[in-house]
PDB file of N, CA and C in Angstrom:
ATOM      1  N   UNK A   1      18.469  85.830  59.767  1.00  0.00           N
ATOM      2  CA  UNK A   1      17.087  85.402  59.529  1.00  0.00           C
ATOM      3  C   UNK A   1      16.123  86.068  60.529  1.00  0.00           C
ATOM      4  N   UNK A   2      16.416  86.163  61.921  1.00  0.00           N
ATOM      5  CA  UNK A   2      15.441  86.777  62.692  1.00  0.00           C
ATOM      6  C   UNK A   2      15.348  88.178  62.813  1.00  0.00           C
ATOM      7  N   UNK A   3      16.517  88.945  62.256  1.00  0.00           N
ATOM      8  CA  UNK A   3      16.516  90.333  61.649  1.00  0.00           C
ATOM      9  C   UNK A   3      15.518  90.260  60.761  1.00  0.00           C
ATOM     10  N   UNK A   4      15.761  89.603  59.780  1.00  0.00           N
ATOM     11  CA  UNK A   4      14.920  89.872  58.776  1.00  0.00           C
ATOM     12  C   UNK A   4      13.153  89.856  58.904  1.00  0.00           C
ATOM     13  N   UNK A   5      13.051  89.318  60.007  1.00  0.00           N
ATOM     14  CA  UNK A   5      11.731  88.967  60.291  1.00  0.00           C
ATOM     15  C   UNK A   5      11.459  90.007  61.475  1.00  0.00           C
ATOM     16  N   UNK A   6      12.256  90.206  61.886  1.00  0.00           N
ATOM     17  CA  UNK A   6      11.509  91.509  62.591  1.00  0.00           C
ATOM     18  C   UNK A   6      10.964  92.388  62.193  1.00  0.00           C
ATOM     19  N   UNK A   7      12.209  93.072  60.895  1.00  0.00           N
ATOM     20  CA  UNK A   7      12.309  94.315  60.004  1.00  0.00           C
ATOM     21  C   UNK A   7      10.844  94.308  59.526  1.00  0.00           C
ATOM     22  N   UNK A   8      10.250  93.146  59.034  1.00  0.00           N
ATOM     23  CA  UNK A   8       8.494  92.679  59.032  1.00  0.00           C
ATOM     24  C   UNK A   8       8.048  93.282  59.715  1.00  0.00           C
ATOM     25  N   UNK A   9       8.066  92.702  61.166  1.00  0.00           N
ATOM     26  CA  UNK A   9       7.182  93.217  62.097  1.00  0.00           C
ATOM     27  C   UNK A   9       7.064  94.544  62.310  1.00  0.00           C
ATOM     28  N   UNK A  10       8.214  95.536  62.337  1.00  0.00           N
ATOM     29  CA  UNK A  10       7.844  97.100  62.667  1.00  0.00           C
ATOM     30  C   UNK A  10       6.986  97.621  62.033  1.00  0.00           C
ATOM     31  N   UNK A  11       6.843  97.806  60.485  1.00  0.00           N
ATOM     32  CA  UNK A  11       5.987  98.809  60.227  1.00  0.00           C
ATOM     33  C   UNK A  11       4.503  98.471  61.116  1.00  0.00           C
ATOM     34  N   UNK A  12       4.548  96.892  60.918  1.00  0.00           N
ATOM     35  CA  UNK A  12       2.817  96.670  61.951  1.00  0.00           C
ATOM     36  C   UNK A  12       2.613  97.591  62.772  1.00  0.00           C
ATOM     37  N   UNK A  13       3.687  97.545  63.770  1.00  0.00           N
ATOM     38  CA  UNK A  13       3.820  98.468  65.059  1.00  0.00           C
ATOM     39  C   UNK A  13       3.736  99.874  65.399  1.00  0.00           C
ATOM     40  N   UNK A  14       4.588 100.397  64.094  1.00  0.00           N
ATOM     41  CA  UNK A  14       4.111 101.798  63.570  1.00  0.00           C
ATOM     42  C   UNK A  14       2.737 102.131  63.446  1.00  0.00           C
ATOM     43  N   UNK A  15       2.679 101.367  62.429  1.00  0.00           N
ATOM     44  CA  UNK A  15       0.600 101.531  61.680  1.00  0.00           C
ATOM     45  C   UNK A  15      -0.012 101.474  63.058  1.00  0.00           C
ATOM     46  N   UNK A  16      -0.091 100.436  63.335  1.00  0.00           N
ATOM     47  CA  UNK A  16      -1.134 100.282  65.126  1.00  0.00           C
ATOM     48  C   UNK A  16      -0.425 101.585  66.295  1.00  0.00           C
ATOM     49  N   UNK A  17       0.404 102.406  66.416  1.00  0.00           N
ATOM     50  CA  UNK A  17       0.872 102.959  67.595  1.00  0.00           C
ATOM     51  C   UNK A  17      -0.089 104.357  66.574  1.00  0.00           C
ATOM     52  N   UNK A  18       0.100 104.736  65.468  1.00  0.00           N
ATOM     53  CA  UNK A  18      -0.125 106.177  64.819  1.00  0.00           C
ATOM     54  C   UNK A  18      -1.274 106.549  65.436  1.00  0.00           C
ATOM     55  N   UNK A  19      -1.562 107.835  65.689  1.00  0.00           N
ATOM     56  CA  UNK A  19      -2.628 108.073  66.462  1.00  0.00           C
ATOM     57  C   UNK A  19      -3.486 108.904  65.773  1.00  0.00           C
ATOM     58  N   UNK A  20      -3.632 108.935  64.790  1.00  0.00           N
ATOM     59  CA  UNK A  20      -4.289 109.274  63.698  1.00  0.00           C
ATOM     60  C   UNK A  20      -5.841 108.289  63.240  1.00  0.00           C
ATOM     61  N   UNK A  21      -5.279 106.983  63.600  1.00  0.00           N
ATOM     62  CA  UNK A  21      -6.290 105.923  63.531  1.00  0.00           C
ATOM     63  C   UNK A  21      -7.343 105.207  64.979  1.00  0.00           C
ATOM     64  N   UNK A  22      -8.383 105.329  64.523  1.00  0.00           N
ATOM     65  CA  UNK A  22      -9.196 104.847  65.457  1.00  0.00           C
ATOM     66  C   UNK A  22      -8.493 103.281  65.732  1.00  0.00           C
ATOM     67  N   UNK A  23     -10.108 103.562  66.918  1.00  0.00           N
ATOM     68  CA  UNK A  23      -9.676 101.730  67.534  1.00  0.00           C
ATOM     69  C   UNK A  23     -10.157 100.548  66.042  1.00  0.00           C
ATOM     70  N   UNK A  24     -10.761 100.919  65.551  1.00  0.00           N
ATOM     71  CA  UNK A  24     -11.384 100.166  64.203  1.00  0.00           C
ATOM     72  C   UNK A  24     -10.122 100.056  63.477  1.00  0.00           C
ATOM     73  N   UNK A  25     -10.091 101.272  62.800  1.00  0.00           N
ATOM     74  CA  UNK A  25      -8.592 101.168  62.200  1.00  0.00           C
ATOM     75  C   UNK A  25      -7.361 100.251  62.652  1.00  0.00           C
ATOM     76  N   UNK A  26      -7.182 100.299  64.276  1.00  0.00           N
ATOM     77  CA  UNK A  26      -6.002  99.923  64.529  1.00  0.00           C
ATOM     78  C   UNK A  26      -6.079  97.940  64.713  1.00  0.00           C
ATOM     79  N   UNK A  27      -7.463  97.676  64.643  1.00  0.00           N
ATOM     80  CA  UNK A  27      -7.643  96.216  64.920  1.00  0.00           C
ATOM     81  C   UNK A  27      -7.195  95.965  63.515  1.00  0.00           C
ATOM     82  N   UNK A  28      -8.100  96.625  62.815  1.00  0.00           N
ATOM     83  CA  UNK A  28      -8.028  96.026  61.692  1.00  0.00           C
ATOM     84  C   UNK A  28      -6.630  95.633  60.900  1.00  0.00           C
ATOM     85  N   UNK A  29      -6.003  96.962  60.909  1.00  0.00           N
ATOM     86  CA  UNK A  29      -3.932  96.849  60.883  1.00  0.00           C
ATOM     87  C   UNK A  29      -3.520  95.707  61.765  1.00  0.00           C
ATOM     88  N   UNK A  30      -4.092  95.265  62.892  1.00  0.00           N
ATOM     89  CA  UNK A  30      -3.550  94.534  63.684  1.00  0.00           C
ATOM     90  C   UNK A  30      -3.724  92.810  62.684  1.00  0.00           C
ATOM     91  N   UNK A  31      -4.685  92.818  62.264  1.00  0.00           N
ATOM     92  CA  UNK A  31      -5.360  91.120  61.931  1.00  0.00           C
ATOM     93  C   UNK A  31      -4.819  91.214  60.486  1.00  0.00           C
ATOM     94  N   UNK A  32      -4.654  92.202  60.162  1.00  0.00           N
ATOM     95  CA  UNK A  32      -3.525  92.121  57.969  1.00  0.00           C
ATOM     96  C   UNK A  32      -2.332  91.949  58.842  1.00  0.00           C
ATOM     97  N   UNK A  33      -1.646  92.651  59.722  1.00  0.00           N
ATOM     98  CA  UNK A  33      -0.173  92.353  59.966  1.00  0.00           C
ATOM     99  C   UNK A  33       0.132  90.794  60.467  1.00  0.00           C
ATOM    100  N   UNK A  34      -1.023  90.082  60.973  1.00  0.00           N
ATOM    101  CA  UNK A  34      -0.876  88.840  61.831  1.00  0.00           C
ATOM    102  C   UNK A  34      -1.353  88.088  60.421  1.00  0.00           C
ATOM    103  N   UNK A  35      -2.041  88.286  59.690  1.00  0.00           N
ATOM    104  CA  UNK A  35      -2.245  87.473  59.103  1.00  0.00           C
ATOM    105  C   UNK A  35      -0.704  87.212  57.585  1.00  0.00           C
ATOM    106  N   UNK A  36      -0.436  88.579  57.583  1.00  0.00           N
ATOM    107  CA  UNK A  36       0.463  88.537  56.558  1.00  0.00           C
ATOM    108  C   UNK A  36       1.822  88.394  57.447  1.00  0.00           C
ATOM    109  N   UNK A  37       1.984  88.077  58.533  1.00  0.00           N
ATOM    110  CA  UNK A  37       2.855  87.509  58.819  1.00  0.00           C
ATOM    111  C   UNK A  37       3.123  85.656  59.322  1.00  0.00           C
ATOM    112  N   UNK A  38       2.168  85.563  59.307  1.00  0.00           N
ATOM    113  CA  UNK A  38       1.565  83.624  59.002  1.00  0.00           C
ATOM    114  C   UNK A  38       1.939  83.427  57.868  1.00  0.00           C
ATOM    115  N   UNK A  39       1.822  84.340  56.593  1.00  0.00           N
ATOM    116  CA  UNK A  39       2.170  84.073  55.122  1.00  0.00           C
ATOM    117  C   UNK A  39       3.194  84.189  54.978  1.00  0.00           C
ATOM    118  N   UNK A  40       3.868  84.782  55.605  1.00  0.00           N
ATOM    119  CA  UNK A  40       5.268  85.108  55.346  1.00  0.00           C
ATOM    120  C   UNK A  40       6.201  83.600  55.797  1.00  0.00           C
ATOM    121  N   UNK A  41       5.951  83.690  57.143  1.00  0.00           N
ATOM    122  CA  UNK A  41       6.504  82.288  57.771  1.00  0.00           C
ATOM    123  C   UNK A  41       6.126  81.402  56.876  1.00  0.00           C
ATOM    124  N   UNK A  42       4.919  81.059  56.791  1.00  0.00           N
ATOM    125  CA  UNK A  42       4.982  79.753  55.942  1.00  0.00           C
ATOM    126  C   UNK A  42       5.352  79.526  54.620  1.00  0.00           C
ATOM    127  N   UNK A  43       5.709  80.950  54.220  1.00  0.00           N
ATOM    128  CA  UNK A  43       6.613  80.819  52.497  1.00  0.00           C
ATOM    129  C   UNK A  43       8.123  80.272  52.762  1.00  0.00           C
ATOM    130  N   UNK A  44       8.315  80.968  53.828  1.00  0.00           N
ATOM    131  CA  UNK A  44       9.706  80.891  54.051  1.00  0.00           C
ATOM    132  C   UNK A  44       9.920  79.594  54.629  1.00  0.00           C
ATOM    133  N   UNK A  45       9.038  78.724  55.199  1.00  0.00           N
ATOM    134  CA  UNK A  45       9.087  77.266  55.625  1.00  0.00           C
ATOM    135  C   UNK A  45       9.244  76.383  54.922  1.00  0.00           C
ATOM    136  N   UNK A  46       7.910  76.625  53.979  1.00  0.00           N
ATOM    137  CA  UNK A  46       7.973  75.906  53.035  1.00  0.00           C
ATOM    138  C   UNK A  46       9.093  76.011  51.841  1.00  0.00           C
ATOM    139  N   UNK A  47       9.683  77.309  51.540  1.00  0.00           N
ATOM    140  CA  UNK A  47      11.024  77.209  50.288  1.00  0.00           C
ATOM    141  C   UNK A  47      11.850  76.595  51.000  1.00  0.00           C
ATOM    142  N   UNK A  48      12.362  76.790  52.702  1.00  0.00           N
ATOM    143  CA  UNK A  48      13.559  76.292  53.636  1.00  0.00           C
ATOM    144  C   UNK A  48      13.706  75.059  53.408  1.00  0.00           C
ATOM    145  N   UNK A  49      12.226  74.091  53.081  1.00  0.00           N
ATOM    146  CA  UNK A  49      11.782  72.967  53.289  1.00  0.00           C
ATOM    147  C   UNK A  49      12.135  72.048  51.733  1.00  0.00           C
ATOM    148  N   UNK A  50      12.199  73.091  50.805  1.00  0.00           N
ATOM    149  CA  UNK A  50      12.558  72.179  49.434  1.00  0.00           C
ATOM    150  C   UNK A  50      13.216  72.561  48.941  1.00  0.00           C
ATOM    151  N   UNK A  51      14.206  73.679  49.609  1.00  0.00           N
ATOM    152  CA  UNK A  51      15.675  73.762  49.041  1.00  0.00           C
ATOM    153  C   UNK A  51      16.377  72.360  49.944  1.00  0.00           C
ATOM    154  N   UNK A  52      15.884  71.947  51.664  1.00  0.00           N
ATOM    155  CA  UNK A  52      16.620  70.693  51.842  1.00  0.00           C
ATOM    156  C   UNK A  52      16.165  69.474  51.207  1.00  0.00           C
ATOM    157  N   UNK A  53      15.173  69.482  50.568  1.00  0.00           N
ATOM    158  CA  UNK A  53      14.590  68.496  49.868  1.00  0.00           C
ATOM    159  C   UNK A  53      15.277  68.090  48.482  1.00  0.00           C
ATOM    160  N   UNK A  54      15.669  69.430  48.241  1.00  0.00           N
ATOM    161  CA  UNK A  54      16.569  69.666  46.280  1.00  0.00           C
ATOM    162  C   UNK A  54      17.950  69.219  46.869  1.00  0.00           C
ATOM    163  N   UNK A  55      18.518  70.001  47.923  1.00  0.00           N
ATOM    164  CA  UNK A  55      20.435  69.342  47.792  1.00  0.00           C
ATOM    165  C   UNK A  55      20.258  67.827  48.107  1.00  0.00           C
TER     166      UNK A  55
END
């Protein structure tokens, strides 16, 4: 599970390190990766949460 959630996190890290992108650019990659990783967690909370709810 925390593999899997890392494997998430890199490309963020990629996108924000490329030096191709301004400082604009790189905030902005920064606040979609944080935000789409809040979404992520909380999908995965919430299914964790009513598959123990279903057995």
């Amino acid at each position: 599970m925390e593999n899997r959630e890392q494997e998430e996190i890199e490309p963020c890290v990629s996108i924000t390190i490329d030096p191709n992108n301004n400082k604009l650019n790189v905030d902005d990659f920064d606040r979609i990766c944080t935000i789409g990783m809040l979404i992520v967690i909380n999908l995965l909370s919430l299914l964790l949460s009513t598959l123990i709810l279903t057995s």
